[in-house]
Protein backbone atom coordinates (compact mmCIF):
# COMPACT_ATOMS: atom_id res chain seq x y z
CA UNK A 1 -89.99 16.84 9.11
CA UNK A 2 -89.48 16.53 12.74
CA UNK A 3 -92.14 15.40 15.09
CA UNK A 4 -94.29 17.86 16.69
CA UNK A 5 -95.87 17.92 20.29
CA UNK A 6 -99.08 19.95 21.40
CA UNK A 7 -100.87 20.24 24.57
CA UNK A 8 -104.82 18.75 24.46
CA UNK A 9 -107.32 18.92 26.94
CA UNK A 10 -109.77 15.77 26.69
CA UNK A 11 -113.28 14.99 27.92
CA UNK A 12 -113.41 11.40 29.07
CA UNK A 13 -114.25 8.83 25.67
CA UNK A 14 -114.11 5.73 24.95
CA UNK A 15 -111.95 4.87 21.35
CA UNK A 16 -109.55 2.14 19.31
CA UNK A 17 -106.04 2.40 19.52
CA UNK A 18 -103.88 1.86 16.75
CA UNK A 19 -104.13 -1.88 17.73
CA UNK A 20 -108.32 -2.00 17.53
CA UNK A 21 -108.36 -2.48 21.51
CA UNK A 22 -111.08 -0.30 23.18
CA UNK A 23 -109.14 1.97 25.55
CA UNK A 24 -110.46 5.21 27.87
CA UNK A 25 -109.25 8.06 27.13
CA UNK A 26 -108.71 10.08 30.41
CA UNK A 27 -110.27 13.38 31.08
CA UNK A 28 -107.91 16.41 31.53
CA UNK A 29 -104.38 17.71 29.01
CA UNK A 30 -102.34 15.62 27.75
CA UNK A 31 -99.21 15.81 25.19
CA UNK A 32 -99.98 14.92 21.62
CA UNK A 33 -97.28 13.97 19.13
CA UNK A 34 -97.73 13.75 15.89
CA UNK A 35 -95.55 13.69 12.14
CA UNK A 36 -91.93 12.90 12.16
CA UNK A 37 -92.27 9.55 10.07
CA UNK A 38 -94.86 8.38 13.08
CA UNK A 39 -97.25 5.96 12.09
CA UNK A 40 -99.50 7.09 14.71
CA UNK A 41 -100.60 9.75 17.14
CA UNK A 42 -99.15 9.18 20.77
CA UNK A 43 -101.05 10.54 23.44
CA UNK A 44 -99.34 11.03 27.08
CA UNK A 45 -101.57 11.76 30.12
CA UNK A 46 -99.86 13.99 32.24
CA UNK A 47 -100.37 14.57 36.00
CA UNK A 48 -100.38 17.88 38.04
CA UNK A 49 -96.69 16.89 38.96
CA UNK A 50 -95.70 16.36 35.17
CA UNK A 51 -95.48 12.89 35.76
CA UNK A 52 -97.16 10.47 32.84
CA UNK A 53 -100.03 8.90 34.53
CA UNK A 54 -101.01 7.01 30.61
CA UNK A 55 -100.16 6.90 27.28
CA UNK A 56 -102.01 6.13 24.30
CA UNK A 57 -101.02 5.39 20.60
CA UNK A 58 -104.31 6.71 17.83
CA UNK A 59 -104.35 6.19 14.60
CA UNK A 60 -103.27 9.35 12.55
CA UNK A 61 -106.12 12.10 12.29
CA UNK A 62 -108.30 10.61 15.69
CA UNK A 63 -107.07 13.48 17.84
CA UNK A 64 -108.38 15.96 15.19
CA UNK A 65 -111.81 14.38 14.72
CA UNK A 66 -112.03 14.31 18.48
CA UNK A 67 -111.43 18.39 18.23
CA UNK A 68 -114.09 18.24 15.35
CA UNK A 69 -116.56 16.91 17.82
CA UNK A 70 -115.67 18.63 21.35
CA UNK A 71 -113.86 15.85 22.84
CA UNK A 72 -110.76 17.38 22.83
CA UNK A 73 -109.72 21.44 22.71
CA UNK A 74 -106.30 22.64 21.62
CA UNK A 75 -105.06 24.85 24.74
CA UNK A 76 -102.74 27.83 24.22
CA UNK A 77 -98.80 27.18 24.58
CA UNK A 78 -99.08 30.38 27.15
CA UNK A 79 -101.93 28.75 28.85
CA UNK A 80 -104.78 30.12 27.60
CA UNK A 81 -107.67 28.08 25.47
């Protein structure tokens, strides 16, 4: 199954990486990859010139429970939310 990449918008949080080191997760959209034989979610902070300003590796299923509890919001491929 090939990977898959969706656009998130995230409230600023605090969370473990796939390595148990506390990192900040940025406010504003970012790219989220996911499946594809990945062992983990990577999460790339994008800038308002498309240029990555972070990225983060999650364990699998963290972007989802962030969704669960308003941290994060899926936004529409044609923009919307």
């Amino acid at each position: 199954m090939p990977a898959r990449t969706e656009r998130y918008r995230f409230v600023p949080f605090e969370i473990e990486d796939v390595n148990a080191i506390p990192r900040r997760l940025l406010g504003g959209c970012a790219d989220v990859t996911r499946g594809g034989g990945m062992m983990f979610e990577r999460v790339v902070f994008l800038g308002p010139d498309g240029r990555t300003r972070a990225e983060l590796h999650l364990k699998n299923g963290h972007v989802r429970k962030l969704e669960q509890f308003g941290f994060a919001s899926r936004i529409d491929p044609l923009g919307e939310t």
